[in-house]
C-alpha atoms as a PDB file:
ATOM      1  CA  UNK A   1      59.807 -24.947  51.041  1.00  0.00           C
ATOM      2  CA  UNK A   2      58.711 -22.173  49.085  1.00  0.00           C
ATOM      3  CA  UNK A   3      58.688 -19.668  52.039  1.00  0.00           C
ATOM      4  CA  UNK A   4      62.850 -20.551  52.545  1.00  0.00           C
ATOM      5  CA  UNK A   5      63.176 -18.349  48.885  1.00  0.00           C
ATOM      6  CA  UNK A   6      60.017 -15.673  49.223  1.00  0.00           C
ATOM      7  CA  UNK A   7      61.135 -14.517  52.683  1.00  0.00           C
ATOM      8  CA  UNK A   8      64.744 -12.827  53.668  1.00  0.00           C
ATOM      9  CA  UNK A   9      64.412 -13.711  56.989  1.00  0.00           C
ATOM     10  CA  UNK A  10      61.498 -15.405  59.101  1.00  0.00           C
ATOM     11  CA  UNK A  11      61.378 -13.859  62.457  1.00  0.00           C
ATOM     12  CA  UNK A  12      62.039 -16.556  65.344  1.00  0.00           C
ATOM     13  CA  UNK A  13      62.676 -19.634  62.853  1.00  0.00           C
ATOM     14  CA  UNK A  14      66.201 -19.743  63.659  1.00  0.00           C
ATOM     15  CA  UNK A  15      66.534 -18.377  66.841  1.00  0.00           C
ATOM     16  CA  UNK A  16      67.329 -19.946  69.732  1.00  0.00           C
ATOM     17  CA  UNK A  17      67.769 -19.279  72.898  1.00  0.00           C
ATOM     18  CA  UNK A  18      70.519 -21.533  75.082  1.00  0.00           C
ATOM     19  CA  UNK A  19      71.469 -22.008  78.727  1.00  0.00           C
ATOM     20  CA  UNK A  20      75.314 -22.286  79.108  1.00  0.00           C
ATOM     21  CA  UNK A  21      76.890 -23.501  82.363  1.00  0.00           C
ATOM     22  CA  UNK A  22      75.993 -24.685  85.652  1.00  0.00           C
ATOM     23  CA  UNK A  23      72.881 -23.345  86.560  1.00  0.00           C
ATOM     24  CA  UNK A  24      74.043 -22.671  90.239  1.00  0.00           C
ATOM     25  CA  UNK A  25      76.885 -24.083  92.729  1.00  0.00           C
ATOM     26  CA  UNK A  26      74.822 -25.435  95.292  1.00  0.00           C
ATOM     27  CA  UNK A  27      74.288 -28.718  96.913  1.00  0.00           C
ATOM     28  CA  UNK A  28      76.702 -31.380  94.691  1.00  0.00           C
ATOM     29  CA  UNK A  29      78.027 -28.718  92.606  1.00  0.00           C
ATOM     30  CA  UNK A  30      79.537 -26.956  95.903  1.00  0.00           C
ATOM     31  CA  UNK A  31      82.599 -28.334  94.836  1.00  0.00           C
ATOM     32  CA  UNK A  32      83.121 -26.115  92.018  1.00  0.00           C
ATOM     33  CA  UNK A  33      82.766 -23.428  94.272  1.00  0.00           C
ATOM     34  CA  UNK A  34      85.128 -24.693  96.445  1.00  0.00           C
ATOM     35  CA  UNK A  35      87.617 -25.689  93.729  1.00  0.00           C
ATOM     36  CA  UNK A  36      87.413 -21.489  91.944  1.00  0.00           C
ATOM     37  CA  UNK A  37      88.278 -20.686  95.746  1.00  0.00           C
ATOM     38  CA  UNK A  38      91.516 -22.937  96.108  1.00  0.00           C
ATOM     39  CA  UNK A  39      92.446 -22.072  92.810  1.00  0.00           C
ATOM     40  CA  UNK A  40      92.697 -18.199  93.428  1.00  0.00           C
ATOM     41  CA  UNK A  41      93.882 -18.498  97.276  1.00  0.00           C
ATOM     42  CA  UNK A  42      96.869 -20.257  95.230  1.00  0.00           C
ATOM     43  CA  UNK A  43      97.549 -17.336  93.362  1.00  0.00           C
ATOM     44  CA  UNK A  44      97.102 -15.212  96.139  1.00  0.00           C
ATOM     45  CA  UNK A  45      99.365 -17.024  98.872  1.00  0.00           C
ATOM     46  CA  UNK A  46     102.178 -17.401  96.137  1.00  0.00           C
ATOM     47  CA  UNK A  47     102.403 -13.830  95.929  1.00  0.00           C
ATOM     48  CA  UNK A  48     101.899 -12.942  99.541  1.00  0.00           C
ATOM     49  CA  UNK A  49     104.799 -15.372 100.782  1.00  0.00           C
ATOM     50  CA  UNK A  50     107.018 -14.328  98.139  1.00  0.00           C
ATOM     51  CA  UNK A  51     106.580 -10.572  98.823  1.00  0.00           C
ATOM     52  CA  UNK A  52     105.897 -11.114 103.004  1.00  0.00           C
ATOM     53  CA  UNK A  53     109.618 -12.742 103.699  1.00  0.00           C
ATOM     54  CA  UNK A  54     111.592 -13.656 100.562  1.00  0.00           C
ATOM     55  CA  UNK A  55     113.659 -16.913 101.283  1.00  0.00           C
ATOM     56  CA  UNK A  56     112.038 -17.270 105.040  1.00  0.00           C
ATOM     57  CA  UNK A  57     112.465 -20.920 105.904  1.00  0.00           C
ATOM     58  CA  UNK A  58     111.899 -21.158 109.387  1.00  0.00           C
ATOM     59  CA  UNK A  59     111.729 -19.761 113.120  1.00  0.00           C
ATOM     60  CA  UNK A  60     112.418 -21.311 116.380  1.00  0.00           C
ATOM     61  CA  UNK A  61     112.675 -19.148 119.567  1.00  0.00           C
ATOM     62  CA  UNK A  62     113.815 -20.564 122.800  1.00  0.00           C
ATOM     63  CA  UNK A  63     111.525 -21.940 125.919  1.00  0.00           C
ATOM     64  CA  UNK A  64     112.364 -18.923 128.162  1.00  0.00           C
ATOM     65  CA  UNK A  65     111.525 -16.377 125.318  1.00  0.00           C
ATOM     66  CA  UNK A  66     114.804 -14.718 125.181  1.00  0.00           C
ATOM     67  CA  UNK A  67     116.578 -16.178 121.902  1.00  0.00           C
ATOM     68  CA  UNK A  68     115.091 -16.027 118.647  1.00  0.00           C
ATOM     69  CA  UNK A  69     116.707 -17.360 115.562  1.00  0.00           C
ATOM     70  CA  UNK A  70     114.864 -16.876 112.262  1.00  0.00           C
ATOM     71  CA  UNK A  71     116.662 -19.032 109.133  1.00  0.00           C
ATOM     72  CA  UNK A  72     116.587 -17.967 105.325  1.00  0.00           C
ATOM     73  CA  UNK A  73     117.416 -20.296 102.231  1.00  0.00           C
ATOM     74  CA  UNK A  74     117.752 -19.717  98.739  1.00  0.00           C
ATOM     75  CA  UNK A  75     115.340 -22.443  97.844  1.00  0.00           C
ATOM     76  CA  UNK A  76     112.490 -21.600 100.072  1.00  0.00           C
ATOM     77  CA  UNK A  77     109.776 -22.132  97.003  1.00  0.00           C
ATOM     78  CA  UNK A  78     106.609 -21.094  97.917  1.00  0.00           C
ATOM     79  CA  UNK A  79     107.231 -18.737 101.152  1.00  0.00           C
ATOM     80  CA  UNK A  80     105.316 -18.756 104.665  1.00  0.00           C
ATOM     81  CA  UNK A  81     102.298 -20.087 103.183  1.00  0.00           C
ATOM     82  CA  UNK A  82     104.133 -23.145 101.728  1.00  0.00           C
ATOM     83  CA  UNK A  83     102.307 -26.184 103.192  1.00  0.00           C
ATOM     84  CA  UNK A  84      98.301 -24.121 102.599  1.00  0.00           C
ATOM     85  CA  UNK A  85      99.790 -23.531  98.912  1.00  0.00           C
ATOM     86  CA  UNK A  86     100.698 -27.421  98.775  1.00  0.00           C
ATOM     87  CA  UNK A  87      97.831 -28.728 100.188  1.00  0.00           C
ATOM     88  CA  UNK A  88      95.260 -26.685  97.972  1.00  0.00           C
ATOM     89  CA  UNK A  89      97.535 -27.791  94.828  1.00  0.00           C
ATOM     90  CA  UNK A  90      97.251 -31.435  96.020  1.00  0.00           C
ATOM     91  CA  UNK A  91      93.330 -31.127  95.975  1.00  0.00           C
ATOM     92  CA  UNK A  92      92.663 -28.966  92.830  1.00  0.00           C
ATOM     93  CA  UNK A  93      94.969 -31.886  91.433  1.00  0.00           C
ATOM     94  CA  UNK A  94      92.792 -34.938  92.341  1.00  0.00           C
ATOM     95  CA  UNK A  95      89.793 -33.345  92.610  1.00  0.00           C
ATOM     96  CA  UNK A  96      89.424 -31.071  89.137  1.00  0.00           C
ATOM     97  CA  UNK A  97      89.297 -35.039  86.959  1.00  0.00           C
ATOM     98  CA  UNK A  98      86.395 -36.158  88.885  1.00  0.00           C
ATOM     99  CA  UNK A  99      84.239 -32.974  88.576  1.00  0.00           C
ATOM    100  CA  UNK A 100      85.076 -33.049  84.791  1.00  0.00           C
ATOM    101  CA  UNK A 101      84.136 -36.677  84.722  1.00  0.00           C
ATOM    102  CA  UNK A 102      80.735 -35.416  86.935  1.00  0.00           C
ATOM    103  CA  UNK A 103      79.859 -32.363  85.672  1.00  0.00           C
ATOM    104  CA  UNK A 104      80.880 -31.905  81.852  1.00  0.00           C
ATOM    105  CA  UNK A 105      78.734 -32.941  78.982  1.00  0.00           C
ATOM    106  CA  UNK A 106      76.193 -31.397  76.896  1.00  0.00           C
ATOM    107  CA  UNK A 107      72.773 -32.036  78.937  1.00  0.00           C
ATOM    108  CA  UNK A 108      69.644 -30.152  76.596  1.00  0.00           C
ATOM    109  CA  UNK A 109      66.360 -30.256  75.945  1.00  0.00           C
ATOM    110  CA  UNK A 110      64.099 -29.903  72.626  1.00  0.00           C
ATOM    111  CA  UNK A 111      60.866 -28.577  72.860  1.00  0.00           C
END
């Protein structure tokens, strides 16, 4: 123990060096990838339908082309890209718990 008092510091005694993270996002851990992608197309088709038709609820145009009618609410919530914006919310939600459960946890090695 005596060369814990002689010594300020022993070069490489305490120094470690640590591997944080998923080493990559292939094969089973795709779904992480996939998951980061959902979670910013959500961001990004919020602000797209807000910004492409504000309140745009829905179209119908007539069989012989002619007549168009277009209708507008005050409550449309997530714009055109409503049911893509639902779905991907519906998977981050059941999907984000099981990679947690799979992938989390402190995995090391001691040499």
């Amino acid at each position: 123990m005596a060369y814990l008092f002689n010594y300020a510091s022993i070069p490489g005694f305490w120094h470690y060096r640590a591997t944080v993270g998923l080493r990559d996002l292939l094969n089973e851990r795709a779904v992480v990838r996939e998951a980061i992608a959902k979670k910013a197309a959500i961001e990004l088709l919020n602000s797209a339908g807000s910004a492409y038709r504000a309140g745009y609820a829905s179209q119908s145009t007539s069989r012989d082309g002619v007549s168009q009618s277009d209708g507008f609410t005050s409550s449309a919530t997530f714009g055109t890209y409503g049911g893509h914006f639902t779905s991907y919310k519906e998977w981050i939600k059941d999907n984000i718990p099981k990679m947690k459960m799979r992938f989390c946890g402190i995995q090391y090695v001691t040499i």
